[in-house]
C-alpha atoms as a PDB file:
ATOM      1  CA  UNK A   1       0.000   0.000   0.000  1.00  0.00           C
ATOM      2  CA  UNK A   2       2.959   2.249   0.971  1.00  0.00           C
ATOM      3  CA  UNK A   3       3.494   2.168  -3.126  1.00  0.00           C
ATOM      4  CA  UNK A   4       0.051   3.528  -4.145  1.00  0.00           C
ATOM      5  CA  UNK A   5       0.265   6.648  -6.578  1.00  0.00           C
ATOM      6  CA  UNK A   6      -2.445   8.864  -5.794  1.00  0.00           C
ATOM      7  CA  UNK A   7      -3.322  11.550  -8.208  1.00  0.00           C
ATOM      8  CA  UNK A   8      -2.776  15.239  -7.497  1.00  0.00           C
ATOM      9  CA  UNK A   9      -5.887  16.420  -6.089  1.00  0.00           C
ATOM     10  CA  UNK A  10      -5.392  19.596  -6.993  1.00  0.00           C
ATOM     11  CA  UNK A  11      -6.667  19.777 -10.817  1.00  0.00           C
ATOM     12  CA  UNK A  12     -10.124  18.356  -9.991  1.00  0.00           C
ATOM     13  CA  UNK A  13      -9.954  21.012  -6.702  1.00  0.00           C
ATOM     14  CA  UNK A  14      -9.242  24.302  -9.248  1.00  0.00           C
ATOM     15  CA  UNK A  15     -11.221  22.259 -11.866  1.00  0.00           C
ATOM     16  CA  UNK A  16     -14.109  22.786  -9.484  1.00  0.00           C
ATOM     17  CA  UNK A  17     -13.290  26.108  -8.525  1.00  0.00           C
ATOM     18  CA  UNK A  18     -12.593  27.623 -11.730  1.00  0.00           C
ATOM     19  CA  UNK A  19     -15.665  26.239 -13.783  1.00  0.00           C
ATOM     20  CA  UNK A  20     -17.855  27.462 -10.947  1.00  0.00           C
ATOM     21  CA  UNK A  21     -17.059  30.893 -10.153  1.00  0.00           C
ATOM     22  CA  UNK A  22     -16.816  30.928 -14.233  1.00  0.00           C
ATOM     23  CA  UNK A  23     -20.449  30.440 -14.289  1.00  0.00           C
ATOM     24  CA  UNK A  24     -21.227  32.640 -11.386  1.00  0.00           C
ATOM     25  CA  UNK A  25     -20.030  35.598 -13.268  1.00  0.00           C
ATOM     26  CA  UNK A  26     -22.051  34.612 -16.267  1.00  0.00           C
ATOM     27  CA  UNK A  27     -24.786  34.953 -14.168  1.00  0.00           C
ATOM     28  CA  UNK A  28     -23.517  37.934 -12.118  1.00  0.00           C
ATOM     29  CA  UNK A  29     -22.945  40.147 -15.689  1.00  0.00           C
ATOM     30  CA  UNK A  30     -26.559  38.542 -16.687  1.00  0.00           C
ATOM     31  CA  UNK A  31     -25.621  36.122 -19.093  1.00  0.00           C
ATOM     32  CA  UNK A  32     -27.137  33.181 -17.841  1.00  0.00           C
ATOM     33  CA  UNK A  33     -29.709  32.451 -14.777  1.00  0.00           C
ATOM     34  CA  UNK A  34     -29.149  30.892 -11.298  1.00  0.00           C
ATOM     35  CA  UNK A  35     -29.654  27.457 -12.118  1.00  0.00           C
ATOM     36  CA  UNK A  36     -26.178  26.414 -13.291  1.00  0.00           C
ATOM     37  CA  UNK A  37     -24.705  28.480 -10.476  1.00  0.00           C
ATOM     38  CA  UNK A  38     -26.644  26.077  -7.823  1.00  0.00           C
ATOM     39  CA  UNK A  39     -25.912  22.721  -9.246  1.00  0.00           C
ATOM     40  CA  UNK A  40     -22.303  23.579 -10.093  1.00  0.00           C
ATOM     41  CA  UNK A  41     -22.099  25.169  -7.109  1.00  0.00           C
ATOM     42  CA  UNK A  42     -23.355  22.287  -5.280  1.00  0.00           C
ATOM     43  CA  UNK A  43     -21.421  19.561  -6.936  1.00  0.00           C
ATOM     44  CA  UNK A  44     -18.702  20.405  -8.663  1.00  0.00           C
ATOM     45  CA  UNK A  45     -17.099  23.447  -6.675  1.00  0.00           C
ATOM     46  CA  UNK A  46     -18.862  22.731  -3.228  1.00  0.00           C
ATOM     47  CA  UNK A  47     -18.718  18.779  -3.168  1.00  0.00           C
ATOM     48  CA  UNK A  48     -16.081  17.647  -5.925  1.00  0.00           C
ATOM     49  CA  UNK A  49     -14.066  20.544  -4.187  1.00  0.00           C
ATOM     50  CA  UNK A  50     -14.212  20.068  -0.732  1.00  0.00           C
ATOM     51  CA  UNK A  51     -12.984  16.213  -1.330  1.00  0.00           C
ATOM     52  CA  UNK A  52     -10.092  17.471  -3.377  1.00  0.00           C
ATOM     53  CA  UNK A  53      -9.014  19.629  -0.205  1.00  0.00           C
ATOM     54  CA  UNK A  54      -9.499  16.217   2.271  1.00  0.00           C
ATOM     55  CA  UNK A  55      -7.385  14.634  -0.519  1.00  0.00           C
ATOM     56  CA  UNK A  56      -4.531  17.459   0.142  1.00  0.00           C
ATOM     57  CA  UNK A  57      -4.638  16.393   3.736  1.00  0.00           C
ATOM     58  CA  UNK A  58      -3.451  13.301   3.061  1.00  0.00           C
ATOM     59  CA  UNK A  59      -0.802  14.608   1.110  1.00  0.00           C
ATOM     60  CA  UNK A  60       0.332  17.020   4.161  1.00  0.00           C
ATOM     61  CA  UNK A  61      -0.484  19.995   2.185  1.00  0.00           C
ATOM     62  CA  UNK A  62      -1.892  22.331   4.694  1.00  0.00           C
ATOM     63  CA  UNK A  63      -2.466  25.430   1.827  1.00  0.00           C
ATOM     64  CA  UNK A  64      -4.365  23.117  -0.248  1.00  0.00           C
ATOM     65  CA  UNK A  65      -6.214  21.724   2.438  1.00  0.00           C
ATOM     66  CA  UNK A  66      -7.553  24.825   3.632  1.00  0.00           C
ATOM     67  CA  UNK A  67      -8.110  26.174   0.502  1.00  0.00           C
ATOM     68  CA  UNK A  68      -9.839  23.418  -1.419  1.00  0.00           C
ATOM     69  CA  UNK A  69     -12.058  22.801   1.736  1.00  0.00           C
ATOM     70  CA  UNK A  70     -12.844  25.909   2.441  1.00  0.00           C
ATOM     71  CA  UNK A  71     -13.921  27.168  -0.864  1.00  0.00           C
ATOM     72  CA  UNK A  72     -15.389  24.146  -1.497  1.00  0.00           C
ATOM     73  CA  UNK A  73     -17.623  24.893   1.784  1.00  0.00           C
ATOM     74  CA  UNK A  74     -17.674  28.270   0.312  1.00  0.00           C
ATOM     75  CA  UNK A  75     -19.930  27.197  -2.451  1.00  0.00           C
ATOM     76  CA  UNK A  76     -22.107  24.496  -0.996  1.00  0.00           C
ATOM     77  CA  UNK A  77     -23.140  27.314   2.202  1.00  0.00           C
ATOM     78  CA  UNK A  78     -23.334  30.260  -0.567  1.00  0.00           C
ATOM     79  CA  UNK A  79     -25.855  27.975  -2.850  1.00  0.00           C
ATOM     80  CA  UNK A  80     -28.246  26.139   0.203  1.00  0.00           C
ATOM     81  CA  UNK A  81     -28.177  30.199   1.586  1.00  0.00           C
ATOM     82  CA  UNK A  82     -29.482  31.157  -2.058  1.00  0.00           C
ATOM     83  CA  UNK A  83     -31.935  27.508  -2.573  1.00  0.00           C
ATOM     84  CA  UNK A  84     -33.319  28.363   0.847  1.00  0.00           C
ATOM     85  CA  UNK A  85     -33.084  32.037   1.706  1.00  0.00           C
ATOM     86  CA  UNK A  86     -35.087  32.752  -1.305  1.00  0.00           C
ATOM     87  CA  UNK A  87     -37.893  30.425  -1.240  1.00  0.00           C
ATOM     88  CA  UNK A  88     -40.892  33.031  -0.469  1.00  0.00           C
ATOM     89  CA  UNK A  89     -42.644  29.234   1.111  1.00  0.00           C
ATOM     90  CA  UNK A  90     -39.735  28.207   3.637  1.00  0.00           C
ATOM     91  CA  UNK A  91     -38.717  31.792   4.403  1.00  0.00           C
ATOM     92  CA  UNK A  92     -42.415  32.261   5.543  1.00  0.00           C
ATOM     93  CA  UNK A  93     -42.264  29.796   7.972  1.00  0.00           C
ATOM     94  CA  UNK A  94     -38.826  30.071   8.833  1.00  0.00           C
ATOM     95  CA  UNK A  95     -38.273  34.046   8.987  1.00  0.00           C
ATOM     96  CA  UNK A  96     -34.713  33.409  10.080  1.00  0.00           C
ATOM     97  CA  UNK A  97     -33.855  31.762   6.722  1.00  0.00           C
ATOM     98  CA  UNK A  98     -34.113  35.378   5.256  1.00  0.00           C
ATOM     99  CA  UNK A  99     -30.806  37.337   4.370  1.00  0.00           C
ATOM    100  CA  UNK A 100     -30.512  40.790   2.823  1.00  0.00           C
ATOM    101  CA  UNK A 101     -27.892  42.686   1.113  1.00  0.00           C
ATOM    102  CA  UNK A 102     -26.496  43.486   4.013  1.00  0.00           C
ATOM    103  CA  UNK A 103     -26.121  39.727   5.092  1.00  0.00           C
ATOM    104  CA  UNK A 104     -24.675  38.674   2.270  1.00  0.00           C
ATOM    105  CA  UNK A 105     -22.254  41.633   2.470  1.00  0.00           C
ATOM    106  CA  UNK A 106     -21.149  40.390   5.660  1.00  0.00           C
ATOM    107  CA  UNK A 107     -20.773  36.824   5.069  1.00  0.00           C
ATOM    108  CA  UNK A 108     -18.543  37.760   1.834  1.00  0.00           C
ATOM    109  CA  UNK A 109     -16.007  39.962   4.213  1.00  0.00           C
ATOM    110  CA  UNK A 110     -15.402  36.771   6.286  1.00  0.00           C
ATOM    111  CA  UNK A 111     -14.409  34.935   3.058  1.00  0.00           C
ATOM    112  CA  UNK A 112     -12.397  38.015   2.042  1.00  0.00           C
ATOM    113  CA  UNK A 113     -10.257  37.607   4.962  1.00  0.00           C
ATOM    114  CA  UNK A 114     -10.150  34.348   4.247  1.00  0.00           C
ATOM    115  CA  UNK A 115      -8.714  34.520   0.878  1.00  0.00           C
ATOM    116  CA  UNK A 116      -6.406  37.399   2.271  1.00  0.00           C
ATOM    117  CA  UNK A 117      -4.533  35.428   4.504  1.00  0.00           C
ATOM    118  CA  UNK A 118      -4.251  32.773   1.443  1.00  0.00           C
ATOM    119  CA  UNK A 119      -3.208  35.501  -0.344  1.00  0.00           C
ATOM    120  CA  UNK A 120      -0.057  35.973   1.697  1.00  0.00           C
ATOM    121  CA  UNK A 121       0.897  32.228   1.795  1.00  0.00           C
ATOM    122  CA  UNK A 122       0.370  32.201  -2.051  1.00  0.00           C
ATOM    123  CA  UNK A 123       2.830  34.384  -2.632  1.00  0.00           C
ATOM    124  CA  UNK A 124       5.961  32.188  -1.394  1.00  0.00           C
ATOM    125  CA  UNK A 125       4.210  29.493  -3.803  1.00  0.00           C
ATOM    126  CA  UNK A 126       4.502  30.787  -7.229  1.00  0.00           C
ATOM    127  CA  UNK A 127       3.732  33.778  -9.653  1.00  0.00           C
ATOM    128  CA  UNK A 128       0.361  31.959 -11.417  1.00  0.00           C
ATOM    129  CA  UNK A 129      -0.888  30.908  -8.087  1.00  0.00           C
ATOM    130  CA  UNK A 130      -0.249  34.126  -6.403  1.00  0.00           C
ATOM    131  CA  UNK A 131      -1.735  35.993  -9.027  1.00  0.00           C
ATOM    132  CA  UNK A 132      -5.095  34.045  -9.150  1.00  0.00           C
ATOM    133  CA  UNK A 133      -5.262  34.943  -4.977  1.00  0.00           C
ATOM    134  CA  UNK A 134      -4.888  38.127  -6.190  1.00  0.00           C
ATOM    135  CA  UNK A 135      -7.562  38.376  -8.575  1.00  0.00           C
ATOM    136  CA  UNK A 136      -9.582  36.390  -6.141  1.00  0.00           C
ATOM    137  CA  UNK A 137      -9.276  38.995  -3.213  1.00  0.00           C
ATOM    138  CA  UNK A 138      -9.831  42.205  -5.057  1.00  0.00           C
ATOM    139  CA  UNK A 139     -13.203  39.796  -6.521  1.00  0.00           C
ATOM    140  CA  UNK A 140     -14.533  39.892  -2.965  1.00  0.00           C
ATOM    141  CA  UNK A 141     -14.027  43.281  -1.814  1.00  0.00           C
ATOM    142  CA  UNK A 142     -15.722  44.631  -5.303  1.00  0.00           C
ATOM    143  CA  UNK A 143     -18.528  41.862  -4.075  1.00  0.00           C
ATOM    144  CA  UNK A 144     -18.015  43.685  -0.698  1.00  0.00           C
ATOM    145  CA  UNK A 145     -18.611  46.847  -2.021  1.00  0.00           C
ATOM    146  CA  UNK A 146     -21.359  46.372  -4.288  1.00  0.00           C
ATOM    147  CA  UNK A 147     -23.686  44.195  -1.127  1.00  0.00           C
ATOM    148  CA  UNK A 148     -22.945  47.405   0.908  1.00  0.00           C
ATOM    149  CA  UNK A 149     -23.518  50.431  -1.315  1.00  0.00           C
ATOM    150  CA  UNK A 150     -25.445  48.997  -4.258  1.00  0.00           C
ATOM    151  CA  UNK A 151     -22.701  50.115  -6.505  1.00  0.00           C
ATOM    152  CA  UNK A 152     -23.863  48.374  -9.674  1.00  0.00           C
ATOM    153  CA  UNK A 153     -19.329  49.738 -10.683  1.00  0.00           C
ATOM    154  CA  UNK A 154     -18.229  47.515  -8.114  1.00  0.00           C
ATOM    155  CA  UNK A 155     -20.313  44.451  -9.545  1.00  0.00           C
ATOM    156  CA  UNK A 156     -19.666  44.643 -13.119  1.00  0.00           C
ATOM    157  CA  UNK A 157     -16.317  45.178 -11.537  1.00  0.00           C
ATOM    158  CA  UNK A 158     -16.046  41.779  -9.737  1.00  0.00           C
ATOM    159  CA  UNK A 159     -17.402  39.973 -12.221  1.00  0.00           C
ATOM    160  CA  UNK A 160     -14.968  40.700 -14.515  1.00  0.00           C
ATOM    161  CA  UNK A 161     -12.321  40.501 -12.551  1.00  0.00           C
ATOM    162  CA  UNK A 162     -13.439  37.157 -11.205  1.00  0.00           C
ATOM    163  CA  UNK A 163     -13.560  35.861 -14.381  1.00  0.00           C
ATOM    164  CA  UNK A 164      -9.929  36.204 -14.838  1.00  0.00           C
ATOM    165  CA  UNK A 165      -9.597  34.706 -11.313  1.00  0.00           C
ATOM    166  CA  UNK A 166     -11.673  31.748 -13.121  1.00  0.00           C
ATOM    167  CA  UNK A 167      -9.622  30.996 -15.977  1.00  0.00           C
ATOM    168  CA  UNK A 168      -6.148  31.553 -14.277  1.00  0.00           C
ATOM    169  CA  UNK A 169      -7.056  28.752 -11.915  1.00  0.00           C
ATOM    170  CA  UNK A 170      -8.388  26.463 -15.160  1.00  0.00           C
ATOM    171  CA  UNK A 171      -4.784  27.461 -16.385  1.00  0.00           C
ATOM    172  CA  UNK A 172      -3.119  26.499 -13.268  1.00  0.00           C
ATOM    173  CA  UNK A 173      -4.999  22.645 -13.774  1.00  0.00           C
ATOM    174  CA  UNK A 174      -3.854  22.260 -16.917  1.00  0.00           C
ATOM    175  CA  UNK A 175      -0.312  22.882 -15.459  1.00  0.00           C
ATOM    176  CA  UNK A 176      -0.447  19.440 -13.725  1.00  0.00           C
ATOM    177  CA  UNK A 177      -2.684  17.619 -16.618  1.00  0.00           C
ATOM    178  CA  UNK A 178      -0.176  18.741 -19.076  1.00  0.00           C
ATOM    179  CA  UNK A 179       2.667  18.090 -17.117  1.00  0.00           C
ATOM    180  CA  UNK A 180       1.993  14.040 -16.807  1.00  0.00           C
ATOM    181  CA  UNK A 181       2.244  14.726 -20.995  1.00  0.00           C
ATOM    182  CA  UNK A 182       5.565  16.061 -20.732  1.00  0.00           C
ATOM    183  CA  UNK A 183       4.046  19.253 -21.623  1.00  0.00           C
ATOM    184  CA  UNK A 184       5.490  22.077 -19.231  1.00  0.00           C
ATOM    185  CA  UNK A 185       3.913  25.163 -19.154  1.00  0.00           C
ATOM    186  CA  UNK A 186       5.176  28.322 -17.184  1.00  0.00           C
ATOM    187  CA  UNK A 187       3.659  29.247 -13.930  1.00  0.00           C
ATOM    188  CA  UNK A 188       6.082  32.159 -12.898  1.00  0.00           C
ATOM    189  CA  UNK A 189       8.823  33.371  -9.735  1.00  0.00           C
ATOM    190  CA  UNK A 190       7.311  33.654  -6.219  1.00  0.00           C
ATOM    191  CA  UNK A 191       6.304  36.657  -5.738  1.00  0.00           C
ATOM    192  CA  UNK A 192       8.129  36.572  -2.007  1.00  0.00           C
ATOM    193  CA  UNK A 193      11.367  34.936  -2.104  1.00  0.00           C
ATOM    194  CA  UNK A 194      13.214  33.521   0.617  1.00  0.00           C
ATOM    195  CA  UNK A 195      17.330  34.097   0.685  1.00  0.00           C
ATOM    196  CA  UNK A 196      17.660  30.395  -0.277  1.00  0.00           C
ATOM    197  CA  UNK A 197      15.367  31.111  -3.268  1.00  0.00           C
ATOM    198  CA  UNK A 198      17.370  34.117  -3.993  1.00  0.00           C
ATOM    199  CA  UNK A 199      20.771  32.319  -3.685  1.00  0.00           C
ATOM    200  CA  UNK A 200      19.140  29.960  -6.200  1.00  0.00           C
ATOM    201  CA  UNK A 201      18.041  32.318  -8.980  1.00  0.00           C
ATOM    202  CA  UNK A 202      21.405  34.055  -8.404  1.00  0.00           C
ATOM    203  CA  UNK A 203      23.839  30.524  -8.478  1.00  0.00           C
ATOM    204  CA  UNK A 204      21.109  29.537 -11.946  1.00  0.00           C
ATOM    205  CA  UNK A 205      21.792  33.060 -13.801  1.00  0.00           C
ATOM    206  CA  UNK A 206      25.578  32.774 -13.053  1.00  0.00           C
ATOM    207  CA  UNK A 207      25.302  29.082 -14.572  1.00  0.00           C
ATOM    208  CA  UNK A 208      23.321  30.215 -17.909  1.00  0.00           C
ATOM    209  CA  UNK A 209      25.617  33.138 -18.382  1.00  0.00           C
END
């Protein structure tokens, strides 16, 4: 058993991720209803998503781990909150079901400070991963923004951006499917080197010169 080759959990986890929040801004920029966004949301970036992250615990990667899970819980609370906040039948007999604007504002700071503190760890990892944290966080405070003041700017905004977020992380998959091909493809520096990572890129440019 000790030789078992387990997969990299990882491509189905920003497999999930991507397509969903893909979808989400379809909907967001009014492309496409909330239908997708739900079932997606439920089983592909919630469920599909949340497994890839237990995966990553096996693997000892904490940063996956609590990523993967917790956007993966992301999406299943953020679509049962939709599915059951919005039912005019259950919210009548359970009032507390109910959420507003500013409710949902709220709830998307906590995952903003979530995805900052991400943010920071991603940037020892590497350029492409760093940058779709990036995208990610400045997603959520335009979301912020537009739950809080309405600003229709700060949605069109975040939709946008997250849909850059989207396909950098559907980039960053096919990184490790392409790389069981021998196909190699580029994810950039760290962003935040350490001084054995600069000692490295220093003793490498030496070498090539």
């Amino acid at each position: 058993m000790s030789d078992l080759k387990l997969g990299n959990p990882a491509v189905v986890g920003l497999a999930g991720f991507g397509l969903t929040t893909f979808v989400l801004q379809c909907h967001n920029l009014g492309w496409c209803g909330i239908a997708p966004v739900l079932w997606l949301g439920l089983c592909f970036g919630g469920t599909a998503q949340l497994v890839a992250g237990l995966m990553e615990m096996r693997t000892g990667n904490n940063f996956g781990f609590c990523a993967f899970t917790g956007y993966g819980a992301f999406w299943i609370s953020l679509c049962l909150m939709i599915i059951f906040g919005k039912n005019p039948t259950l919210v009548a007999s359970y009032p507390t079901l109910a959420f507003n604007a500013n409710d949902l504002g709220f709830y998307l700071v906590a995952w903003t400070i979530f995805t900052f503190i991400l943010f920071i760890a991603s940037m020892k990892h590497h350029g492409t991963l760093a940058f779709i944290f990036l995208t990610l966080l400045l997603g959520f405070i335009g979301l912020d923004i537009k739950e809080f003041t309405g600003s229709a700017l700060a949605g069109t905004f975040a939709a946008y951006d997250l849909l850059i977020c989207a396909f950098s992380a559907l980039y960053l998959m096919a990184v490790a499917v392409y790389a069981e091909s021998g196909i190699n493809l580029p994810v950039g520096e760290a962003w935040i080197k350490d001084k054995a990572q600069i000692e490295e890129a220093v003793a490498t440019s030496k070498v090539t010169a």
